[in-house]
C-alpha atoms as a PDB file:
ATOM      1  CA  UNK A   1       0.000   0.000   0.000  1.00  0.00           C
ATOM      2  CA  UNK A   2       1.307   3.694  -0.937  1.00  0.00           C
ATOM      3  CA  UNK A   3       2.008   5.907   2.043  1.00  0.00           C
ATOM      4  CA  UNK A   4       3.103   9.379   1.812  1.00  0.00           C
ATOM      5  CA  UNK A   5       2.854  11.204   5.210  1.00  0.00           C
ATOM      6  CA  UNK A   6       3.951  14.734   5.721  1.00  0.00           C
ATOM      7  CA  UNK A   7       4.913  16.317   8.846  1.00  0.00           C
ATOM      8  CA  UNK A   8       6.390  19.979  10.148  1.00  0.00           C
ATOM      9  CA  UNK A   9       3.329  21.967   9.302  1.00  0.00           C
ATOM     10  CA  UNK A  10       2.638  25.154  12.052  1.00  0.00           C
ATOM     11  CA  UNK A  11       2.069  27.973  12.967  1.00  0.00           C
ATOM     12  CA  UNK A  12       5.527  30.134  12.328  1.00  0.00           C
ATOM     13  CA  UNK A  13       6.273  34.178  12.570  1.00  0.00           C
ATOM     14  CA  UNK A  14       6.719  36.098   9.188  1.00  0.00           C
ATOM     15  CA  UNK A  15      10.394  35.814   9.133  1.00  0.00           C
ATOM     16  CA  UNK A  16      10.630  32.458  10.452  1.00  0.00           C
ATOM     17  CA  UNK A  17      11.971  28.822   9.497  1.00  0.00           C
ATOM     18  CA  UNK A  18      10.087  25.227   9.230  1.00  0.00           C
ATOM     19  CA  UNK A  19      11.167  22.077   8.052  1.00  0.00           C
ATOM     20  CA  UNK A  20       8.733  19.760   6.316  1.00  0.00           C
ATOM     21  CA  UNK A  21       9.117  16.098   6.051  1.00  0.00           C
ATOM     22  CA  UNK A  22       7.392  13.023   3.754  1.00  0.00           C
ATOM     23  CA  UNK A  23       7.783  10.135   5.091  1.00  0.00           C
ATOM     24  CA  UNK A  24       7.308   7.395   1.621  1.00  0.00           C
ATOM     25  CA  UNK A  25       6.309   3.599   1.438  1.00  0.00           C
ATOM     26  CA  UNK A  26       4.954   1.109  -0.739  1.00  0.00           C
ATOM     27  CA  UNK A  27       6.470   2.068  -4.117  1.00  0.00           C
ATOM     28  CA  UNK A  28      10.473   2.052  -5.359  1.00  0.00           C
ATOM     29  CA  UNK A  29      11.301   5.334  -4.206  1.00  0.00           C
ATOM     30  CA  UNK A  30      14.531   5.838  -5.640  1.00  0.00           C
ATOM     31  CA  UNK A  31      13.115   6.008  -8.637  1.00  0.00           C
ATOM     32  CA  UNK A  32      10.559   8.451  -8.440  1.00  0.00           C
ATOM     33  CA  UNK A  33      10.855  12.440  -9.041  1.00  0.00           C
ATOM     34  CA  UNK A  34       9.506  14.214  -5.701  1.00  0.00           C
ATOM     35  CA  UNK A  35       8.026  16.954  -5.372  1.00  0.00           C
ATOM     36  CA  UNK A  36       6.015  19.816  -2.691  1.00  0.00           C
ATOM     37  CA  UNK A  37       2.768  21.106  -4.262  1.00  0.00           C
ATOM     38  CA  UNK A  38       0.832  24.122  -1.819  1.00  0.00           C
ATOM     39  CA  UNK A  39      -2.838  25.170  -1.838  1.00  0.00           C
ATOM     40  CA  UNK A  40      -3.997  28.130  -0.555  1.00  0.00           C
ATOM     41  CA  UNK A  41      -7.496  28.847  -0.099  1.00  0.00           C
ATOM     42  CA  UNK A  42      -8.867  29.769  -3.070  1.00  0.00           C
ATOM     43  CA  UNK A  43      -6.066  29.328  -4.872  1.00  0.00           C
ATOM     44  CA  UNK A  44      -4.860  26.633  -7.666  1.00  0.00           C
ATOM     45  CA  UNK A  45      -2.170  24.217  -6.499  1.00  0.00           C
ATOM     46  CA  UNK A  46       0.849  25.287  -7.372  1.00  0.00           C
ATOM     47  CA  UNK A  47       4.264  23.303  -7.345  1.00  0.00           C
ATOM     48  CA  UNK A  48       6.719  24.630  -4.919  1.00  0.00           C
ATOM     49  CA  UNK A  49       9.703  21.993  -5.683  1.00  0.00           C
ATOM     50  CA  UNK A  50      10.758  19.526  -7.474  1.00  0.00           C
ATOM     51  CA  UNK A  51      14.100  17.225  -6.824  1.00  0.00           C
ATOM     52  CA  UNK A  52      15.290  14.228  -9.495  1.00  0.00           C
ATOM     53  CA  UNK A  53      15.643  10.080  -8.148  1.00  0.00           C
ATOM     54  CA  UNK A  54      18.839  10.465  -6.997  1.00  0.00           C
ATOM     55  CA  UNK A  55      19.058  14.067  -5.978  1.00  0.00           C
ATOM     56  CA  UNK A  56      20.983  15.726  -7.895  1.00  0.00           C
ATOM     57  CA  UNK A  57      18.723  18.371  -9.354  1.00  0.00           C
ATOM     58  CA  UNK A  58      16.119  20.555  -7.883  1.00  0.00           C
ATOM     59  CA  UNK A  59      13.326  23.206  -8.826  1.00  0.00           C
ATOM     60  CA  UNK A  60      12.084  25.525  -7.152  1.00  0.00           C
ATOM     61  CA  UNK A  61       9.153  27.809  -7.874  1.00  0.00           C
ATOM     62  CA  UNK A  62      10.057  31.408  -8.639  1.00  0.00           C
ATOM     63  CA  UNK A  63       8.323  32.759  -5.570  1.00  0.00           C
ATOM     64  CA  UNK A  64      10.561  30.192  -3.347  1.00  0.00           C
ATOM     65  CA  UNK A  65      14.148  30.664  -4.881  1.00  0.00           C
ATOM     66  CA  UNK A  66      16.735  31.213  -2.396  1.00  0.00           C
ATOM     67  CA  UNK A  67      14.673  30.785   0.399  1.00  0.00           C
ATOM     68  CA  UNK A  68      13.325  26.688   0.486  1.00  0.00           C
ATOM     69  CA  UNK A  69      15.412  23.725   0.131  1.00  0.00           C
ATOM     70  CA  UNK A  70      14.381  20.266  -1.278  1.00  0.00           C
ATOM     71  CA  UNK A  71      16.227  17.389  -0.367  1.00  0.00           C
ATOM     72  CA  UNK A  72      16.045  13.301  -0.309  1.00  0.00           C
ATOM     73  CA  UNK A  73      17.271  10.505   1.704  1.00  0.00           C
ATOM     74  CA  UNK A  74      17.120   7.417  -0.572  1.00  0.00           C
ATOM     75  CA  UNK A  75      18.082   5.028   2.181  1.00  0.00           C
ATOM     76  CA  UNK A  76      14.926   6.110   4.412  1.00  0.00           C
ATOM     77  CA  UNK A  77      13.180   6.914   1.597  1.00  0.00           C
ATOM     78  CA  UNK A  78      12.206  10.558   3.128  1.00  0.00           C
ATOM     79  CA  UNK A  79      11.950  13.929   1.535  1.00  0.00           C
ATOM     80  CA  UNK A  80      12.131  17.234   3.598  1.00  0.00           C
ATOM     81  CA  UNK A  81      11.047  20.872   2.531  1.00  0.00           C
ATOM     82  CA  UNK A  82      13.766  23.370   4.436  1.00  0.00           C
ATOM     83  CA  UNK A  83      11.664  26.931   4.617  1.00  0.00           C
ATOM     84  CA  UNK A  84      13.519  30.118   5.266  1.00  0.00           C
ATOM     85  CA  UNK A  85      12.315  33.430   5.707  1.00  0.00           C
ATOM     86  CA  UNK A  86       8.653  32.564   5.745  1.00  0.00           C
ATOM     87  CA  UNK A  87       6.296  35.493   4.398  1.00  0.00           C
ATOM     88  CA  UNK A  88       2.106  35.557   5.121  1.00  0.00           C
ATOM     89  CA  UNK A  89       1.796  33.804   1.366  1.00  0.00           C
ATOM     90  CA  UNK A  90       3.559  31.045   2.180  1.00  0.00           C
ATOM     91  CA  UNK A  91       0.699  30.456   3.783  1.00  0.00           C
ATOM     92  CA  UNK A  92      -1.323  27.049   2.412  1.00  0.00           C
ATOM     93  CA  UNK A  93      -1.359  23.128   2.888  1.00  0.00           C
ATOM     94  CA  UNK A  94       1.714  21.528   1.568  1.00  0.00           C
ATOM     95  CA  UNK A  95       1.572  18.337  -0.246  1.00  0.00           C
ATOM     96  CA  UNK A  96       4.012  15.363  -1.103  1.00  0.00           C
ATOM     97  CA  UNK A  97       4.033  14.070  -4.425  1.00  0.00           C
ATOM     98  CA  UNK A  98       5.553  11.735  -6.021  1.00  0.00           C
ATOM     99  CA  UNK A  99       5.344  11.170  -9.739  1.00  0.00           C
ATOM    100  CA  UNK A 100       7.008   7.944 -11.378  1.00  0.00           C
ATOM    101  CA  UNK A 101       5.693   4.639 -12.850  1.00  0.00           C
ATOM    102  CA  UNK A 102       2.539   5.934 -10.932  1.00  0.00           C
ATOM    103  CA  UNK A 103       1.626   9.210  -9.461  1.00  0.00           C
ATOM    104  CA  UNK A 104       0.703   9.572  -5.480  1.00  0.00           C
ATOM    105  CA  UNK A 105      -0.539  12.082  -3.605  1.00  0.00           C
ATOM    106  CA  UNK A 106      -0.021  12.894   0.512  1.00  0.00           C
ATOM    107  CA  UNK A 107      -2.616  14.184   2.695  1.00  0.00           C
ATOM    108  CA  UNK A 108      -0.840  17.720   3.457  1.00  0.00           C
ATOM    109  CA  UNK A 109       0.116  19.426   6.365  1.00  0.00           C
ATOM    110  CA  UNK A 110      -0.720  22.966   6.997  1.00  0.00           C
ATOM    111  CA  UNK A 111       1.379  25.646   7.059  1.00  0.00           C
ATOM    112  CA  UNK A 112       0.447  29.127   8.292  1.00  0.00           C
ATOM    113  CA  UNK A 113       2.811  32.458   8.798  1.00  0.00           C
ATOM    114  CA  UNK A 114       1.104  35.031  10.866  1.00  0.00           C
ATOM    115  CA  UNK A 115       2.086  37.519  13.720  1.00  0.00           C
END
């Protein structure tokens, strides 16, 4: 059975730093792209980041360039979202996707900036 789980989601100060996780089962992981996706309310879901199978390229979303980080751990078949210098539009549910010989979806974990 796929699994994606995410995890870090909060409540965080404009200005401030979270760290999201996806925790993956079920499927060959290594071999999948992964990526974040965010909804706002009202809003389309956009993608935030993408990073290749092995992890050794990234994309990031113009809005989100310089600030988040995408990376992988292969062996325990995790991604993680590293969010810098959070601003009120940051503000949505992030997702976990991977896309591959199939494409899953996580539930999302919400993420809110406010003072």
């Amino acid at each position: 059975q796929v699994q994606l789980v995410e995890s870090g989601g909060g409540l965080v100060q404009p200005g401030g730093s979270l760290r999201l996780s996806c925790a993956a089962s079920g499927f060959f992981f290594a071999t999948y792209v992964m990526r974040w996706y965010r909804q706002a309310p009202r809003n389309e879901r956009e993608l935030v980041a993408a990073i290749s199978p092995t992890g050794g390229m990234a994309n990031y979303a113009d809005s989100v360039k310089g600030r988040f980080t995408i990376s992988r751990d292969n062996t325990n078949n995790t991604i993680h979202l590293r969010m810098n210098s959070l601003k009120p539009e940051d503000s949505a549910i992030y997702y976990c996707n991977a896309l591959g010989m199939g494409e899953y979806w996580g539930q999302g974990t919400q993420v809110t900036i406010s003072s």
